[in-house]
N, C-alpha and C. Protein backbone atom coordinates (compact mmCIF):
# COMPACT_ATOMS: atom_id res chain seq x y z
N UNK A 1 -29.37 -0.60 -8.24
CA UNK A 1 -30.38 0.36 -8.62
C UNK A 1 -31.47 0.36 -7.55
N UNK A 2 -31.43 1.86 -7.18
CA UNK A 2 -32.80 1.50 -5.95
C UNK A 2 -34.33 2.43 -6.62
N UNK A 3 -35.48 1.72 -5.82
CA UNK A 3 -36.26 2.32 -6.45
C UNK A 3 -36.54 3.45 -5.26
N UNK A 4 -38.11 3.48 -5.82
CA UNK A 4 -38.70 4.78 -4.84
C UNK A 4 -38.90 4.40 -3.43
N UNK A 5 -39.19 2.88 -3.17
CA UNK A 5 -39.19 2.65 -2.01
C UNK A 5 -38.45 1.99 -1.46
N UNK A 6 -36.94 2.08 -1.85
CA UNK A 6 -35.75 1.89 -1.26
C UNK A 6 -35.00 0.31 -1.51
N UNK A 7 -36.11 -0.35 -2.41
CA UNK A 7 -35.46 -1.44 -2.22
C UNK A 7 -34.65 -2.06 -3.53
N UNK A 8 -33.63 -2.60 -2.95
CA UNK A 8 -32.29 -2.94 -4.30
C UNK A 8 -33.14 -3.78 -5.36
N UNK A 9 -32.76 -3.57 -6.68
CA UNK A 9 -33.20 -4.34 -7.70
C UNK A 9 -32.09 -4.76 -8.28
N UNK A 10 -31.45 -6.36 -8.32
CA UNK A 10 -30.30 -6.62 -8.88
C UNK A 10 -30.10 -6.54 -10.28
N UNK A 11 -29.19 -6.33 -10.89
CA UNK A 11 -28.75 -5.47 -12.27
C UNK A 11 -28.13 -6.89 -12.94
N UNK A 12 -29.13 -7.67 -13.47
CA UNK A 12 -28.55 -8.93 -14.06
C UNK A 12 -28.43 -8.65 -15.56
N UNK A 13 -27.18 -8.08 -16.47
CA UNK A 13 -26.72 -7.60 -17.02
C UNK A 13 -28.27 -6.97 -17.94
N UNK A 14 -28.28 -7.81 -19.14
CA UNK A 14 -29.59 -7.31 -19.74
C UNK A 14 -30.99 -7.77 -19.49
N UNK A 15 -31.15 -8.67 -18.16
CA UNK A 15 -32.19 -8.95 -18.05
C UNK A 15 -32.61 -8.09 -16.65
N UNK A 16 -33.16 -6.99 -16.75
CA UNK A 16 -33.36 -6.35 -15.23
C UNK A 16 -34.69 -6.98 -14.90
N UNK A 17 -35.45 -7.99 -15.86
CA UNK A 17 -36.85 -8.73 -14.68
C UNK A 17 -36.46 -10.13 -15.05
N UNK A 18 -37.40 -10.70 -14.48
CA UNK A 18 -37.09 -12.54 -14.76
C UNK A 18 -37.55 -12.50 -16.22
N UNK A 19 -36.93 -13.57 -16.99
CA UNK A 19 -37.64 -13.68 -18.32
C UNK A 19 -38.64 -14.59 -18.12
N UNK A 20 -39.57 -14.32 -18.98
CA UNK A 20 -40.81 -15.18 -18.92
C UNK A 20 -40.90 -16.43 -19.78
N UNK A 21 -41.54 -17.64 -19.21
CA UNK A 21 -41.55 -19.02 -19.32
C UNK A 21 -41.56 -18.77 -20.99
N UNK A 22 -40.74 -19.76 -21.69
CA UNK A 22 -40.61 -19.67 -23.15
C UNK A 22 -39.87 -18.25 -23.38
N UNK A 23 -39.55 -17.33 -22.86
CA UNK A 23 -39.10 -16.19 -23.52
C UNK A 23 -37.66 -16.32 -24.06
N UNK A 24 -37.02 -17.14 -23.47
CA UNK A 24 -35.48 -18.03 -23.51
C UNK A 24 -35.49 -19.13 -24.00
N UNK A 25 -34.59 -19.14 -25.66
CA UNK A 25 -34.61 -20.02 -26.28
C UNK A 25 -33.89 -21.70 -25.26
N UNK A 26 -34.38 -22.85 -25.87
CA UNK A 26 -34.04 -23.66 -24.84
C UNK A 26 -32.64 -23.37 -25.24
N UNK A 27 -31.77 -23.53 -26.46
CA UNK A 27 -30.21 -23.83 -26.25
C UNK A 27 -29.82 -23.14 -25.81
N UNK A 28 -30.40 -21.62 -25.74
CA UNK A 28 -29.60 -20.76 -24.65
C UNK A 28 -29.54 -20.67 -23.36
N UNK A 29 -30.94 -21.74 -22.81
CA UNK A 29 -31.15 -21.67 -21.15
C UNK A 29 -29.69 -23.24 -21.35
N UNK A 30 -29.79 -23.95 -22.45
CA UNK A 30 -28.69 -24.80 -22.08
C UNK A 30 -27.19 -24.48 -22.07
N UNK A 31 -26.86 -23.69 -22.72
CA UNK A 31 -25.67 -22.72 -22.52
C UNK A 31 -25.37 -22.07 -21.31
N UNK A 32 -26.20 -21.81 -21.04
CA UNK A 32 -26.33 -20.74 -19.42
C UNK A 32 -26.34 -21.82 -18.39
N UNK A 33 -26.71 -23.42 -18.40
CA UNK A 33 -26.69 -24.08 -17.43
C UNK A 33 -25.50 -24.92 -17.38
N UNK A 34 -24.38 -24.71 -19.15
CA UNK A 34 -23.47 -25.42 -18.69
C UNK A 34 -22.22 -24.62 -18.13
N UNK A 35 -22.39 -23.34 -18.08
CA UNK A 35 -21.67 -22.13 -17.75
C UNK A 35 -21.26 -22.57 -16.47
N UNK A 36 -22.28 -22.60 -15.60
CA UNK A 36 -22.17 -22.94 -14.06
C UNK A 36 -22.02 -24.17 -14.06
N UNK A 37 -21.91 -25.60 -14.86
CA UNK A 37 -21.67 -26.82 -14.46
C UNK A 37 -20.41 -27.19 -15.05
N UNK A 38 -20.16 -26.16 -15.80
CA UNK A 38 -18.79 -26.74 -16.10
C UNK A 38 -17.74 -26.46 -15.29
N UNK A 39 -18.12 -25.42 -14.15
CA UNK A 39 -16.82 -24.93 -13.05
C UNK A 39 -16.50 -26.58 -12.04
N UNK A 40 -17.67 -27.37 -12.44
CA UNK A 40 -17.60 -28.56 -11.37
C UNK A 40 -16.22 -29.32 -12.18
N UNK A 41 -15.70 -29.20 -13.26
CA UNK A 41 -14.98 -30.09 -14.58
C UNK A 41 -13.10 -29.65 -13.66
N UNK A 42 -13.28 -28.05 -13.04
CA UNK A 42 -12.40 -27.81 -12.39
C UNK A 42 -11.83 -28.25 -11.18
N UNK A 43 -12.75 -28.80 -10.25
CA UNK A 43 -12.26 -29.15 -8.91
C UNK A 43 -11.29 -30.20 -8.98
N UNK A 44 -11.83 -31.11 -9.74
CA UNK A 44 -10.40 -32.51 -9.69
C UNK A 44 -9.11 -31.88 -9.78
N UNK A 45 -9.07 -30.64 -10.76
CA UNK A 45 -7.99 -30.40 -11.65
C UNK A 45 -7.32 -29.41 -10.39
N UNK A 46 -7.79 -29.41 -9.16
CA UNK A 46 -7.26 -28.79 -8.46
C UNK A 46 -7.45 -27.01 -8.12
N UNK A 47 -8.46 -26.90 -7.82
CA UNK A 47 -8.89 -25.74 -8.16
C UNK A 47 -9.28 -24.62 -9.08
N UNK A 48 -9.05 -25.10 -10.25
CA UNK A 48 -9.18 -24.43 -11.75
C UNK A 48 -10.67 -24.21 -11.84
N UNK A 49 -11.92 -23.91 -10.64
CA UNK A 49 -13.06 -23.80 -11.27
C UNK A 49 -13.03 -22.98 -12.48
N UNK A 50 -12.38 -21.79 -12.14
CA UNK A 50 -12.70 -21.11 -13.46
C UNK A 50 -12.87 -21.03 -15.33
N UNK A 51 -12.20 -22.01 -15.15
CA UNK A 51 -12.06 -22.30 -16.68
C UNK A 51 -13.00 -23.17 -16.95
N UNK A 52 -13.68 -23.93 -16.68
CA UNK A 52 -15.03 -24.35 -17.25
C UNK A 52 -15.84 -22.91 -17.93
N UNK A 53 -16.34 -21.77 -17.07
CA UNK A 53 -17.44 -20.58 -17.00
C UNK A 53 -16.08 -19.90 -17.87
N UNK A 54 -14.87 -19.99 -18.02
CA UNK A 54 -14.31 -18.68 -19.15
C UNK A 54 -14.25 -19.60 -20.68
N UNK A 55 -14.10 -20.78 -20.69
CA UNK A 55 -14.47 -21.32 -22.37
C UNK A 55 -15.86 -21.16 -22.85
N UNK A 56 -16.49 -21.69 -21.43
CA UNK A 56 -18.28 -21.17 -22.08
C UNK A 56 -17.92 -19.52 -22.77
N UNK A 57 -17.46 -18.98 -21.91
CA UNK A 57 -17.41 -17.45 -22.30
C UNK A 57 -17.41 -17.21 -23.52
N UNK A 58 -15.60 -17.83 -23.91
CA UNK A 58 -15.31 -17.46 -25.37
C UNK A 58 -15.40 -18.61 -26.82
N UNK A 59 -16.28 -19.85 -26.07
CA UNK A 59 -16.36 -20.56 -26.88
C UNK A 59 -18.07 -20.01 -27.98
N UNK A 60 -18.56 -19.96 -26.82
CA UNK A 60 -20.42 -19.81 -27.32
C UNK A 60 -20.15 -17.98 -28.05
N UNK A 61 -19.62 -17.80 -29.87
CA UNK A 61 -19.78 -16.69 -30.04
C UNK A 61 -20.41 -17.10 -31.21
N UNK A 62 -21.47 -15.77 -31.10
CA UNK A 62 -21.98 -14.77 -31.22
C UNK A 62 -22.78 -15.26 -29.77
N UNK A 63 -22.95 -14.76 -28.93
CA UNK A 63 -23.97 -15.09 -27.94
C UNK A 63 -25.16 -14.22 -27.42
N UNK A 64 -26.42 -14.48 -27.13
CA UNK A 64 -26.97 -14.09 -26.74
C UNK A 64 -27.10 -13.31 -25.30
N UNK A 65 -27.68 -12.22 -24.69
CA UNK A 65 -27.37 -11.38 -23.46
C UNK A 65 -27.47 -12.41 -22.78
N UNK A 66 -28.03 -13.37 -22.50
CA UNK A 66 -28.47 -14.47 -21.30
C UNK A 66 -27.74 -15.52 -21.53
N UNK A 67 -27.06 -15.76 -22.19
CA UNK A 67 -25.71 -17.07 -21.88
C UNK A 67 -24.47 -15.62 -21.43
N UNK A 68 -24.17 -14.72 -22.35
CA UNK A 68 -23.05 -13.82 -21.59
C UNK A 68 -22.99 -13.32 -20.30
N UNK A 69 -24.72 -13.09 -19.62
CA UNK A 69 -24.70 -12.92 -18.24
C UNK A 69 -24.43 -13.78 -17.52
N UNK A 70 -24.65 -15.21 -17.71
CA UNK A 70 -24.72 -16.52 -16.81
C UNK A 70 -23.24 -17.14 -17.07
N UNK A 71 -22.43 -16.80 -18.27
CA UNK A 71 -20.97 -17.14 -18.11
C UNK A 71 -20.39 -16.10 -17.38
N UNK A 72 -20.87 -14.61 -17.23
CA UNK A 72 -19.68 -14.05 -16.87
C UNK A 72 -20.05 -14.00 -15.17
N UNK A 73 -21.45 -14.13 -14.62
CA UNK A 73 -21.76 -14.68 -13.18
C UNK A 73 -21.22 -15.86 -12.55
N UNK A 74 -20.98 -17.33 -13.69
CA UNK A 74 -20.21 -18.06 -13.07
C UNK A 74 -18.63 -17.81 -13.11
N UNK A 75 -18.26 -16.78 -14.06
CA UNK A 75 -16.94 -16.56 -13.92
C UNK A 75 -16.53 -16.13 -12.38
N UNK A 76 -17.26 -15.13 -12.04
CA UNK A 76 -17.06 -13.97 -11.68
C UNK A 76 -16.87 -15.07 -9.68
N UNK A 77 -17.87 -15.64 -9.68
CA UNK A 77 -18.56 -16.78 -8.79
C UNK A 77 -17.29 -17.62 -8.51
N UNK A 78 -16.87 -18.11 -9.40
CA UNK A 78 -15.52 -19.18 -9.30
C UNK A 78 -13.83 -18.13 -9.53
N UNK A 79 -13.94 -17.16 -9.83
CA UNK A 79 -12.60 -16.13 -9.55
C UNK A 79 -12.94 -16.09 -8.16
N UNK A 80 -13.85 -15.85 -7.60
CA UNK A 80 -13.47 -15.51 -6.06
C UNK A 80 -13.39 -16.44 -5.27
N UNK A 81 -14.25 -17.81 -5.83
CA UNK A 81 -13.93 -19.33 -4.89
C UNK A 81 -12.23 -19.17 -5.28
N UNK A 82 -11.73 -19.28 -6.31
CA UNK A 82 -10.18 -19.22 -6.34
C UNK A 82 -9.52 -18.59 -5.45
N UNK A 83 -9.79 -17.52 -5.53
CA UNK A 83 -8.79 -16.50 -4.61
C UNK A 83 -8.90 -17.01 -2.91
N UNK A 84 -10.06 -17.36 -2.85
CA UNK A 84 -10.54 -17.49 -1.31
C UNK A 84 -10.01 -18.94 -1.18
N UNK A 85 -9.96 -20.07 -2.12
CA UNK A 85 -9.00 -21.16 -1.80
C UNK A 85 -7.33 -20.64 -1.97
N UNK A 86 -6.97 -19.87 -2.65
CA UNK A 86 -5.80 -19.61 -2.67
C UNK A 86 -5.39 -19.19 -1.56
N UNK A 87 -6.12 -18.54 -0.71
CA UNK A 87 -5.75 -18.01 0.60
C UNK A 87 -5.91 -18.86 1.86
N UNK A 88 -6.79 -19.85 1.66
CA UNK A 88 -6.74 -20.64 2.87
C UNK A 88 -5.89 -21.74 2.91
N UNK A 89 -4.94 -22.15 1.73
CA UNK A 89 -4.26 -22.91 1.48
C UNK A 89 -2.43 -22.41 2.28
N UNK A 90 -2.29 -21.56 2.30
CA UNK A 90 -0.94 -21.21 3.34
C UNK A 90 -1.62 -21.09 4.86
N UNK A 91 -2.87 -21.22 5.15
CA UNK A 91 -3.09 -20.95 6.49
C UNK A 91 -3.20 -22.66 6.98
N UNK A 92 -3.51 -23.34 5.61
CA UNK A 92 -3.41 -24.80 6.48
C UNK A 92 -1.72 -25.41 6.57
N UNK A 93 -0.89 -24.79 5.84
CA UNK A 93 0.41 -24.73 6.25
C UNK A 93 1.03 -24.51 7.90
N UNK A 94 0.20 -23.06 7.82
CA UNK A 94 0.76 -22.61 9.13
C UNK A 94 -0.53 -23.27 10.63
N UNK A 95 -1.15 -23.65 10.07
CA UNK A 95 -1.95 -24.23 11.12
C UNK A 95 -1.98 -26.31 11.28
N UNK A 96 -0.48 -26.78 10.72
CA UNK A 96 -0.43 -27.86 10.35
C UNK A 96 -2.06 -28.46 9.92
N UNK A 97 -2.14 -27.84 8.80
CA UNK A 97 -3.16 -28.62 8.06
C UNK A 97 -4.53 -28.84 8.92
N UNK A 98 -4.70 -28.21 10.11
CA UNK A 98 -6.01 -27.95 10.04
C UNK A 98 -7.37 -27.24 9.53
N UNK A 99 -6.54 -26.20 9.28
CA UNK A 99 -7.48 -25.37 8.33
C UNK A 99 -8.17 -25.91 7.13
N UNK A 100 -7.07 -27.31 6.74
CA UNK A 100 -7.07 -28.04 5.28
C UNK A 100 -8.95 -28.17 5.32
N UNK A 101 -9.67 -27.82 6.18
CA UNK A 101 -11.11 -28.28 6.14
C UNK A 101 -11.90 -27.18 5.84
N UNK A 102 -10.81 -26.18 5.90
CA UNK A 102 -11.87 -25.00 5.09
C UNK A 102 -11.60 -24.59 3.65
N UNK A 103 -10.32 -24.86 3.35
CA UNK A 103 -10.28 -25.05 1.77
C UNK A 103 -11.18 -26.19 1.36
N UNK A 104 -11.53 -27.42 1.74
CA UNK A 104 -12.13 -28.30 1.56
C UNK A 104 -13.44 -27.91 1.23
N UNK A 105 -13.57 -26.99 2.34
CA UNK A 105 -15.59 -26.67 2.40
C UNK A 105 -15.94 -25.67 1.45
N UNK A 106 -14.94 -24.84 1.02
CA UNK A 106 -14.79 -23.66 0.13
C UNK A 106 -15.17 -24.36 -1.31
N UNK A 107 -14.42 -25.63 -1.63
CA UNK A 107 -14.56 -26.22 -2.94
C UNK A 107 -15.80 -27.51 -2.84
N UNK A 108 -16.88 -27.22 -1.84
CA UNK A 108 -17.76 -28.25 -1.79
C UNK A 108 -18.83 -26.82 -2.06
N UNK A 109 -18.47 -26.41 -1.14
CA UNK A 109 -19.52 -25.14 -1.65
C UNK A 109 -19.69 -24.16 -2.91
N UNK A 110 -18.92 -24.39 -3.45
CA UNK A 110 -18.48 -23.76 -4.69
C UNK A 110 -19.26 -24.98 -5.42
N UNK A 111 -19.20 -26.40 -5.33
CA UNK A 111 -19.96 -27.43 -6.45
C UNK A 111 -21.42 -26.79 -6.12
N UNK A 112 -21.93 -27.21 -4.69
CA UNK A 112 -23.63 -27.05 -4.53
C UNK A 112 -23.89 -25.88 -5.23
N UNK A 113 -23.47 -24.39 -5.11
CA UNK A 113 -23.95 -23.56 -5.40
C UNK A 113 -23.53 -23.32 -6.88
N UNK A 114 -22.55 -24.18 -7.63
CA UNK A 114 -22.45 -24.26 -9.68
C UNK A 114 -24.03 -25.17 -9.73
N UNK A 115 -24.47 -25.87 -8.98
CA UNK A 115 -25.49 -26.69 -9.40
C UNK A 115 -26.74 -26.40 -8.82
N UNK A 116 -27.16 -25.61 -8.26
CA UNK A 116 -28.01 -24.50 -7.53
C UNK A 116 -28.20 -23.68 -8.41
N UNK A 117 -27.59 -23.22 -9.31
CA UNK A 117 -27.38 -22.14 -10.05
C UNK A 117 -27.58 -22.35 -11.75
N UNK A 118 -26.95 -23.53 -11.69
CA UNK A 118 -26.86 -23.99 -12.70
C UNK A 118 -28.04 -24.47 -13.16
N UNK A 119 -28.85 -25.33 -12.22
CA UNK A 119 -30.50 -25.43 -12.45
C UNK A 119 -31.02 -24.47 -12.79
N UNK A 120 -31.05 -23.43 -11.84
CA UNK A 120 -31.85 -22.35 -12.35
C UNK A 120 -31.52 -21.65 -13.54
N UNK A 121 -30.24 -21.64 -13.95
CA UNK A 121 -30.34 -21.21 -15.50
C UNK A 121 -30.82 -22.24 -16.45
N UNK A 122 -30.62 -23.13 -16.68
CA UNK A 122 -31.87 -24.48 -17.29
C UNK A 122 -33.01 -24.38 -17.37
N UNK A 123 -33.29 -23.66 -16.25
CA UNK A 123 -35.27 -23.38 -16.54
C UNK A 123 -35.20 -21.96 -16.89
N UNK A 124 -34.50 -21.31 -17.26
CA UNK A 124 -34.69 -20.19 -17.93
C UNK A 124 -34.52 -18.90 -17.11
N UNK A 125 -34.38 -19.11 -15.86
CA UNK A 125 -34.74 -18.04 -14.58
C UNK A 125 -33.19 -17.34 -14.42
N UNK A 126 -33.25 -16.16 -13.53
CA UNK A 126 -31.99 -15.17 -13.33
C UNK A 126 -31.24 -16.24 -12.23
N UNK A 127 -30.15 -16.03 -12.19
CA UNK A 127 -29.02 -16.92 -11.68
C UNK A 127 -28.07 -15.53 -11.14
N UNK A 128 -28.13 -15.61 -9.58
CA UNK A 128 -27.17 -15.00 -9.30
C UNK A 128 -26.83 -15.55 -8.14
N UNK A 129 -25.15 -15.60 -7.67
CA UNK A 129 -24.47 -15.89 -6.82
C UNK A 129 -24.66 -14.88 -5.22
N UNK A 130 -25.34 -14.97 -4.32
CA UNK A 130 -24.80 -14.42 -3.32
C UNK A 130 -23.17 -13.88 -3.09
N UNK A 131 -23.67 -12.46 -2.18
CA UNK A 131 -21.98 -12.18 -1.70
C UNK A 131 -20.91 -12.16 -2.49
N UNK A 132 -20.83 -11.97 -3.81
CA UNK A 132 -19.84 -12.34 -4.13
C UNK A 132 -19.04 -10.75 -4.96
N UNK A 133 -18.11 -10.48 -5.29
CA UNK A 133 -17.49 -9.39 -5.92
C UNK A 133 -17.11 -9.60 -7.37
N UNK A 134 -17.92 -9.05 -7.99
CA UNK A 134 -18.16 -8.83 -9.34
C UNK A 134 -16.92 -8.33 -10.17
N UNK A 135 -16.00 -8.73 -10.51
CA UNK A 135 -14.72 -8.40 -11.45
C UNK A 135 -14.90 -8.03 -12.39
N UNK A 136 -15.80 -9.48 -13.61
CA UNK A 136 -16.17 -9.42 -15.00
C UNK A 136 -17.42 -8.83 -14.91
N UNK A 137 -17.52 -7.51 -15.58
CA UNK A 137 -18.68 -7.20 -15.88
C UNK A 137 -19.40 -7.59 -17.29
């Protein structure tokens, strides 16, 4: 959404401003912070971030707009760390396993930024992922 003077305003599902201190019940800023910390529950398991951020999804029902935005941002966040490890994983094949250091960095960066993120939904604030391509709306 742009305004009059051109500049993007990100479309964080129902919250289009920051919510204000107390305006977010705490269990829901705690819902929204385990959204993004539970994609970390995936890495051992071998790349599965996603399923931490899709049980938050369909476990927390009836939910409030601000846990459904912050599960379906970390969904959305860890579908594309997937795909983007899925793809660098035949290139460390064909590059005898050197590449193996960018799938590596792909799933280190994927933790900092569940816990980057994940803070900031804890204190109540908008949580959004850089760069990333939005699937789940």
């Amino acid at each position: 959404m742009a305004t009059d003077d051109g500049d993007y305003l990100p479309n964080f599902q129902d919250y289009a401003s920051q919510p204000k201190p107390g305006a977010v019940k705490t269990d829901d800023m705690q819902w929204g912070m385990y959204a993004h910390l539970s994609a970390l529950l995936g890495i051992p398991l071998g790349g599965l971030m996603f399923l931490g951020p899709l049980v938050c999804l369909f476990v927390k029902k009836p939910m409030t707009p601000y846990i459904e935005a912050n599960a379906k941002e970390a969904l959305n966040f860890q579908i594309n760390i997937a795909v983007l490890f899925l793809l660098t994983l035949p290139l460390a094949f064909v590059t005898s396993g050197i590449s193996l250091i960018l799938s590596v960095l792909i799933l280190i960066y994927s933790g900092v930024m569940a816990i980057l993120i994940g803070v900031k939904a804890g204190e109540g604030r908008e949580a959004r992922y850089p760069a990333i391509v939005r699937v789940w709306n």
